[in-house]
Protein backbone atom coordinates (compact mmCIF):
# COMPACT_ATOMS: atom_id res chain seq x y z
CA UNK A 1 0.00 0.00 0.00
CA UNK A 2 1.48 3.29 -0.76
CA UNK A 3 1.81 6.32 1.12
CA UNK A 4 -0.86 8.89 0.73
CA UNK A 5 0.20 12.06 -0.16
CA UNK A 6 -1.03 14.21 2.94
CA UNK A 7 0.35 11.32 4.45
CA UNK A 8 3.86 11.84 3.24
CA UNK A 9 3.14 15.53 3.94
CA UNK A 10 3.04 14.67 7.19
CA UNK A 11 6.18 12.27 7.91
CA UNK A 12 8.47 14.81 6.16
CA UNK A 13 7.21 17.96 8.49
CA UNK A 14 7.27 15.80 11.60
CA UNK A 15 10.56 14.38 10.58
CA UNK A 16 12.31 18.16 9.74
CA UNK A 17 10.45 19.58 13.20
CA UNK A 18 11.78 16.57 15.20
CA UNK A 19 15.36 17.17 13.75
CA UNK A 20 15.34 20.80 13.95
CA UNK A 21 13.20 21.41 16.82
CA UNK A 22 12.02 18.40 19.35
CA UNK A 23 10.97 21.05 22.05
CA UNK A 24 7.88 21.51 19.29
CA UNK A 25 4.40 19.34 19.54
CA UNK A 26 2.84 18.47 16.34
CA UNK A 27 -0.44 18.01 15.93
CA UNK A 28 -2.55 17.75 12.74
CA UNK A 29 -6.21 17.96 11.70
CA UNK A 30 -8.71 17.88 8.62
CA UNK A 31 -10.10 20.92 8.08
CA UNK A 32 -12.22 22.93 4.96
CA UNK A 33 -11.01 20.11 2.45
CA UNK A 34 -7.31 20.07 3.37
CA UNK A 35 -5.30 19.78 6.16
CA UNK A 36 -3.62 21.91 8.98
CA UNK A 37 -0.47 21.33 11.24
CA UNK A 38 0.12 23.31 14.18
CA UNK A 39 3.46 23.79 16.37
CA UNK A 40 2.47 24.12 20.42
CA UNK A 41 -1.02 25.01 19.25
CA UNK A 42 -0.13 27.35 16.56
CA UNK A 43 -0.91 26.63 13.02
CA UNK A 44 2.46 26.27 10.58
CA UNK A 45 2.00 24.86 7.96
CA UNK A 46 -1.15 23.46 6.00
CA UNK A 47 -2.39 21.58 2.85
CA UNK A 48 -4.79 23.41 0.68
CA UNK A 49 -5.38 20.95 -2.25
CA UNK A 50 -2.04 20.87 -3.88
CA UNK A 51 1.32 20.82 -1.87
CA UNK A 52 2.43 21.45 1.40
CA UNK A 53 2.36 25.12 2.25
CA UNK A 54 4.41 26.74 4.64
CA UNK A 55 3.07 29.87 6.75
CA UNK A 56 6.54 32.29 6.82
CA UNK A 57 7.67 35.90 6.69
CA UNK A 58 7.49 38.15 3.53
CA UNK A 59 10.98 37.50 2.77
CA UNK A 60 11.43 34.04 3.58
CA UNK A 61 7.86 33.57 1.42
CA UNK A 62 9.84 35.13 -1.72
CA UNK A 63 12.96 33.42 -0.91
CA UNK A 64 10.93 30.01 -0.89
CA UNK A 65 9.17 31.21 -4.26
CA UNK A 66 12.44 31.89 -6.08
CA UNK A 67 13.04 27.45 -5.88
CA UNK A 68 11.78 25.83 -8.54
CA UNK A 69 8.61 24.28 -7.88
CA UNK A 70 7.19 26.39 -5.49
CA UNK A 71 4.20 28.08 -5.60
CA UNK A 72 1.91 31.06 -3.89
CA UNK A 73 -0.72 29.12 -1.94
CA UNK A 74 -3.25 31.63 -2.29
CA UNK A 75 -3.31 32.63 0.94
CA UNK A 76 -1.32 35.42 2.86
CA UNK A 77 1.79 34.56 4.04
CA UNK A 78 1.82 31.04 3.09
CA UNK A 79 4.00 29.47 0.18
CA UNK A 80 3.52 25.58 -1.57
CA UNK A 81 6.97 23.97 -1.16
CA UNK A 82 8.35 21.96 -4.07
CA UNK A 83 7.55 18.69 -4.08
CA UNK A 84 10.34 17.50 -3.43
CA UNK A 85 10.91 18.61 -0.65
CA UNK A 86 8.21 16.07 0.80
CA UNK A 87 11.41 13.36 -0.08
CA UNK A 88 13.93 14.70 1.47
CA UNK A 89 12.61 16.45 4.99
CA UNK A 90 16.27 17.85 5.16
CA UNK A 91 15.03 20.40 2.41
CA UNK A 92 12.33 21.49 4.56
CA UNK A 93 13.95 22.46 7.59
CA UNK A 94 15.27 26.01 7.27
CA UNK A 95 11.95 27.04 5.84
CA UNK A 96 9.88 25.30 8.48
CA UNK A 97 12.04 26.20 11.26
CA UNK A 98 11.41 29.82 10.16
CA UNK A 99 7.00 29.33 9.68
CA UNK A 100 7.70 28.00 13.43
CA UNK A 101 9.50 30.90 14.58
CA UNK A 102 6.79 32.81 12.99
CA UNK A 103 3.62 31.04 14.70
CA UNK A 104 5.90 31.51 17.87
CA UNK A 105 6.31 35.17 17.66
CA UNK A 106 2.52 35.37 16.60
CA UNK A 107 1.31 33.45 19.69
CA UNK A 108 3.18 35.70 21.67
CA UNK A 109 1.61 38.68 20.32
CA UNK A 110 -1.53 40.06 22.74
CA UNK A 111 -4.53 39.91 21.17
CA UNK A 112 -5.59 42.81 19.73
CA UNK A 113 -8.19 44.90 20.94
CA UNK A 114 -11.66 45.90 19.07
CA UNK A 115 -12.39 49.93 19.84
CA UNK A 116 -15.94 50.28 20.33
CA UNK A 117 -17.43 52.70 18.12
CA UNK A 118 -19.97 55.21 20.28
């Protein structure tokens, strides 16, 4: 039986986040059609229909789009990976080491507050 491909999306980030960072909990779900991974509770990374997309900063999101293969995911701030990547997990670290310092420095954020309007 052969690996799905969500499936393989999913050994190659949990291998790359266990290499690069084993402090980090991974936990996945279905969701709207595709799939999401989160790091401590913060989505990462997700799967909107085609390849695995990355959530990163503006530049690391152009720096991933100049590699062959990847793609905009039609969504702000994240970027399709080349696929790849989803064989060799080593590829994927430096970007998903940087979407995980970004859901870090997100979740660390406060909240921001709603003025009410009179």
């Amino acid at each position: 039986m052969s690996e799905s491909h969500v499936d393989q999306m999913d050994r190659a980030l949990r291998i790359a986040v266990e290499t690069i960072r084993p402090d980090v909990h991974v936990t996945s779900r279905n969701m709207f059609g595709g799939r999401g991974w989160w790091a401590n509770g913060q989505m990462f990374a997700a799967w909107f229909g085609n390849e695995l997309a990355l959530k990163l900063p503006p530049e690391a999101g152009e720096a991933l789009l100049k590699l062959p293969g990847a793609a905009p995911a039609g969504t702000r701030l994240y970027v399709e990976t080349p696929p790849e990547f989803l064989d060799d997990p080593a590829l994927l670290e430096p970007w998903v080491e940087q979407s995980i310092q970004l859901a870090e420095q997100t979740a660390a954020r406060p909240p921001k507050r709603r003025s009410r309007r009179p």
